[in-house]
C-alpha atoms as a PDB file:
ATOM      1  CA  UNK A   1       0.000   0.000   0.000  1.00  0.00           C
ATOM      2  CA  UNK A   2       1.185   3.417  -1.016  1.00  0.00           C
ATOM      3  CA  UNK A   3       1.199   6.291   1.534  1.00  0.00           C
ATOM      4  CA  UNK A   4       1.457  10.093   1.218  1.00  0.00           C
ATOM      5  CA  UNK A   5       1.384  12.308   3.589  1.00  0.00           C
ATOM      6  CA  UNK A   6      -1.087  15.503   2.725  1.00  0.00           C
ATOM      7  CA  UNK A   7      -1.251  18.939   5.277  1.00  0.00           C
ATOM      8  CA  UNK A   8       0.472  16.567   8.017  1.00  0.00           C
ATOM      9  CA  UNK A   9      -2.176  13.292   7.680  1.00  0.00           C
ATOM     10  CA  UNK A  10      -1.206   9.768   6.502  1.00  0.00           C
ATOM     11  CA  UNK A  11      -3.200   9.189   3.432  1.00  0.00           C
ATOM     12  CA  UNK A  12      -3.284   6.319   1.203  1.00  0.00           C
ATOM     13  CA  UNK A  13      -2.858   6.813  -2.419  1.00  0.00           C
ATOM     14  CA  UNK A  14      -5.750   4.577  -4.395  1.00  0.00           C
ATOM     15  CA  UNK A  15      -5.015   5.730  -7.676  1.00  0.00           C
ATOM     16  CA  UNK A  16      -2.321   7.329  -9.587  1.00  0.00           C
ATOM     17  CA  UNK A  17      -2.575   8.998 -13.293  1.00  0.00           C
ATOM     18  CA  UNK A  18      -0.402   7.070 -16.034  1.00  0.00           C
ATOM     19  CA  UNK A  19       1.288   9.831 -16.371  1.00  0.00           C
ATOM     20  CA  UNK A  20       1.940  10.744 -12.575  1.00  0.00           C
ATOM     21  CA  UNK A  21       1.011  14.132 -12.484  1.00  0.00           C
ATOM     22  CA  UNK A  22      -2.184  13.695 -10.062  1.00  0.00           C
ATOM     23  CA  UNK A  23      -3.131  11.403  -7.042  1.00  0.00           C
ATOM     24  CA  UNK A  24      -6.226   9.692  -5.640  1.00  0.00           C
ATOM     25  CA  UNK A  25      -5.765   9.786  -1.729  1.00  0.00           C
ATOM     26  CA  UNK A  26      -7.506   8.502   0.521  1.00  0.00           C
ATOM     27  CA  UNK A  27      -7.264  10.599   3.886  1.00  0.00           C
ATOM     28  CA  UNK A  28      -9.907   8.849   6.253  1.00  0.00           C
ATOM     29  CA  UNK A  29     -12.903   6.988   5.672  1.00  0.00           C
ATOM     30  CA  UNK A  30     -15.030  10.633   4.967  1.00  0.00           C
ATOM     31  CA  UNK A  31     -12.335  12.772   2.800  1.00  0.00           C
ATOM     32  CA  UNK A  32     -10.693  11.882  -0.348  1.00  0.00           C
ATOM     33  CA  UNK A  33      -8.934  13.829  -2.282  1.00  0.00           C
ATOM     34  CA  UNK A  34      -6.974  14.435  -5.490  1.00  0.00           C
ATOM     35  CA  UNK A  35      -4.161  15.975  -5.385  1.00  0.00           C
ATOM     36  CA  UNK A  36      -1.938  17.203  -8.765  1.00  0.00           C
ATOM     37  CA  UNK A  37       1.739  17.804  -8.820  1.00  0.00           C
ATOM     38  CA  UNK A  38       1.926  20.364 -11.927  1.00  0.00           C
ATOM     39  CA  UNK A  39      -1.864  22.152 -11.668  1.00  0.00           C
ATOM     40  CA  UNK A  40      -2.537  21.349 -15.364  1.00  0.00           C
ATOM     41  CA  UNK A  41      -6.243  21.675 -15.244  1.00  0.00           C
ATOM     42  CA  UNK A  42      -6.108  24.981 -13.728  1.00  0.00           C
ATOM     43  CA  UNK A  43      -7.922  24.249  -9.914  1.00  0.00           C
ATOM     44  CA  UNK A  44      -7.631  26.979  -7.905  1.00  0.00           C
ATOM     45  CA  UNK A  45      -3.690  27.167  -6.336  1.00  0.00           C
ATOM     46  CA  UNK A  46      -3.978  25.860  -2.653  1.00  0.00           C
ATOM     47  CA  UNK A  47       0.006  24.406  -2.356  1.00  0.00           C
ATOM     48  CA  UNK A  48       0.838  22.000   0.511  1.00  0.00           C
ATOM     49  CA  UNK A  49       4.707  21.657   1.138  1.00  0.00           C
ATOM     50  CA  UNK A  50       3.995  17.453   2.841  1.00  0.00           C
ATOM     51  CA  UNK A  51       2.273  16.105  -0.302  1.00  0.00           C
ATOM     52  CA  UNK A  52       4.280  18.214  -2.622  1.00  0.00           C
ATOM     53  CA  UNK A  53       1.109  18.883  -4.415  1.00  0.00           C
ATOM     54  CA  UNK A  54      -0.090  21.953  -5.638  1.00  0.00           C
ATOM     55  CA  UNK A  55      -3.639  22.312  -6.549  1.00  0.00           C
ATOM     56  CA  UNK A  56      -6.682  19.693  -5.113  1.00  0.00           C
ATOM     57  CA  UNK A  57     -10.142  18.512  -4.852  1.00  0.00           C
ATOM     58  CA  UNK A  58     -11.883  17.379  -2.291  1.00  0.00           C
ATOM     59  CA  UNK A  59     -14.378  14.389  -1.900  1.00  0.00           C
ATOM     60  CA  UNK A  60     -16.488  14.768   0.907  1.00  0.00           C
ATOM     61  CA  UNK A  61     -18.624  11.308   1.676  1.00  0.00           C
ATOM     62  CA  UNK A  62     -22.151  12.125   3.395  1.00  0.00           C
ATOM     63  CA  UNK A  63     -25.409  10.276   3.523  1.00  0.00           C
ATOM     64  CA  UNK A  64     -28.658  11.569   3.423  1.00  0.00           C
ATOM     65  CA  UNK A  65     -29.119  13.113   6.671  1.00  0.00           C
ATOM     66  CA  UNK A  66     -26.322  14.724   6.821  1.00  0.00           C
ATOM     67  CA  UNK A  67     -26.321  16.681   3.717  1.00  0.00           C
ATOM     68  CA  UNK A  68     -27.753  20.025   4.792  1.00  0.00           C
ATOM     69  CA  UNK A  69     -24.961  20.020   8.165  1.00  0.00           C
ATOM     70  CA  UNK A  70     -22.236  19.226   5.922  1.00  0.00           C
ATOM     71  CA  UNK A  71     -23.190  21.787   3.125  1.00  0.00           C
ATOM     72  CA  UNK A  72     -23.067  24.593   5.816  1.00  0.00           C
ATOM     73  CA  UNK A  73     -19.341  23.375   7.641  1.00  0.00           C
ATOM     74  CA  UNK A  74     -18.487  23.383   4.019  1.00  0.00           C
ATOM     75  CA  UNK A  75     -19.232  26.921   3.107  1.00  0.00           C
ATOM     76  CA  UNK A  76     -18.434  27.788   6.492  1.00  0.00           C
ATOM     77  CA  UNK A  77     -14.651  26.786   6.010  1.00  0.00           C
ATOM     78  CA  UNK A  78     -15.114  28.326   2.316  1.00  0.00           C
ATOM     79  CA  UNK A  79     -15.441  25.707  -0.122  1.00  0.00           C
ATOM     80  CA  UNK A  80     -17.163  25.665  -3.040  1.00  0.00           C
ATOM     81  CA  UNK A  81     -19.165  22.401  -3.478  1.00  0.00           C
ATOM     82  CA  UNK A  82     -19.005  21.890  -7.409  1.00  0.00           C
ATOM     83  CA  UNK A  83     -20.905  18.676  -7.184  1.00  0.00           C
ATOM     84  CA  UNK A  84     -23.709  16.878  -5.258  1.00  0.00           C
ATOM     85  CA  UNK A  85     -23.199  12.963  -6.338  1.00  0.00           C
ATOM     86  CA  UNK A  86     -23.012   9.335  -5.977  1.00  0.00           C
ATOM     87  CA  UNK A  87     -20.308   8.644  -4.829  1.00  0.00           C
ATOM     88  CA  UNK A  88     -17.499   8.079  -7.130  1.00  0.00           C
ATOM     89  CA  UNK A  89     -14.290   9.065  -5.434  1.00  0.00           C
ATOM     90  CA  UNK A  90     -15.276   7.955  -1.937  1.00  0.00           C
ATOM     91  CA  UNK A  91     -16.013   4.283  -1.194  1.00  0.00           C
ATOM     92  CA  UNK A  92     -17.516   4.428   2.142  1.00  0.00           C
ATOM     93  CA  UNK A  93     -20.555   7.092   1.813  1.00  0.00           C
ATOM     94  CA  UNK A  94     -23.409   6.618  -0.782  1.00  0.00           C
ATOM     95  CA  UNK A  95     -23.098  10.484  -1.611  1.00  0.00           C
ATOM     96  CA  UNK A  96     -20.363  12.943  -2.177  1.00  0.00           C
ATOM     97  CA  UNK A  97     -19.412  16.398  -1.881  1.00  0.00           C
ATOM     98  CA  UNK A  98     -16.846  17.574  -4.973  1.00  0.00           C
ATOM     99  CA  UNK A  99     -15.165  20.821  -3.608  1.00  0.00           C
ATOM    100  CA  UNK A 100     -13.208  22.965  -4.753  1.00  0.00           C
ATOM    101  CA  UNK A 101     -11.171  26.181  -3.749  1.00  0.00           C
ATOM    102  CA  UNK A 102     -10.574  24.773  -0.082  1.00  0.00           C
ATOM    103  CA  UNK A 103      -7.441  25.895   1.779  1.00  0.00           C
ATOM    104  CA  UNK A 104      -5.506  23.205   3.163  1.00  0.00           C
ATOM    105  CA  UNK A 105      -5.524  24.803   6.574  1.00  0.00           C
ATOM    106  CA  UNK A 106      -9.579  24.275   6.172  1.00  0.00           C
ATOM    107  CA  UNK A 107      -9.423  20.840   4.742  1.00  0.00           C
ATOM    108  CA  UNK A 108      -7.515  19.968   8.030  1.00  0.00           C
ATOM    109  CA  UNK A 109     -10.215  21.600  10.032  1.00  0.00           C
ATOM    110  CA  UNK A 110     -12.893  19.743   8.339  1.00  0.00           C
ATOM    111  CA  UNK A 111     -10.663  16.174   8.832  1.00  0.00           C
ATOM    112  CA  UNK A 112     -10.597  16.928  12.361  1.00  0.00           C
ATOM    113  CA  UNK A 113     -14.313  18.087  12.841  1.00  0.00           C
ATOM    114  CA  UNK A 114     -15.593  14.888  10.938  1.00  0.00           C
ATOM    115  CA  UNK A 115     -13.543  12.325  12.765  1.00  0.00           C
END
């Protein structure tokens, strides 16, 4: 199993690009994320020194009953949810958050909030 380590969290990497410039990890059972090395698809710039990465997404796992509480700590920590989805990033929750334009100081916030 392949590990990186993303804003100071052990994540494990599920997928890599053929090329290598971007990385599915896994950072707990809730948040996935991919994370690119070169920003080629032009996400919004959110650097973190650990991973070496410099632009990512977010994949926030939710069910149901949790969507409207989760939309809020979202926006509250000011992400922009691109997506509302079955899950196709996260393999734990039925639904997903994609989100973009987090920092990573407020993806760690959310990672410790939703453990």
């Amino acid at each position: 199993m392949n590990t990186i380590t993303f804003a100071g969290i052990k994540g494990k990497v599920l997928k890599s690009s053929p090329h290598g410039n971007y990385l599915v990890v896994e950072l707990c059972d809730r948040i996935t994320i991919c994370g690119t090395f070169s920003n080629q698809f032009n996400w919004s710039e959110a650097p973190d020194s650990s991973s070496g990465f410099t632009s990512f997404i977010a994949y926030i796992g939710f069910t149901t009953e949790e969507q409207l509480s989760l939309n809020d700590q979202i926006q509250f920590y000011g992400g922009h949810i691109q997506e509302l989805r079955d899950s196709k990033r996260n393999q734990h929750f039925p639904l997903e958050f994609k989100v973009k334009e987090l920092s990573v100081d407020s993806l760690l916030n959310l990672f410790n909030e939703l453990q």
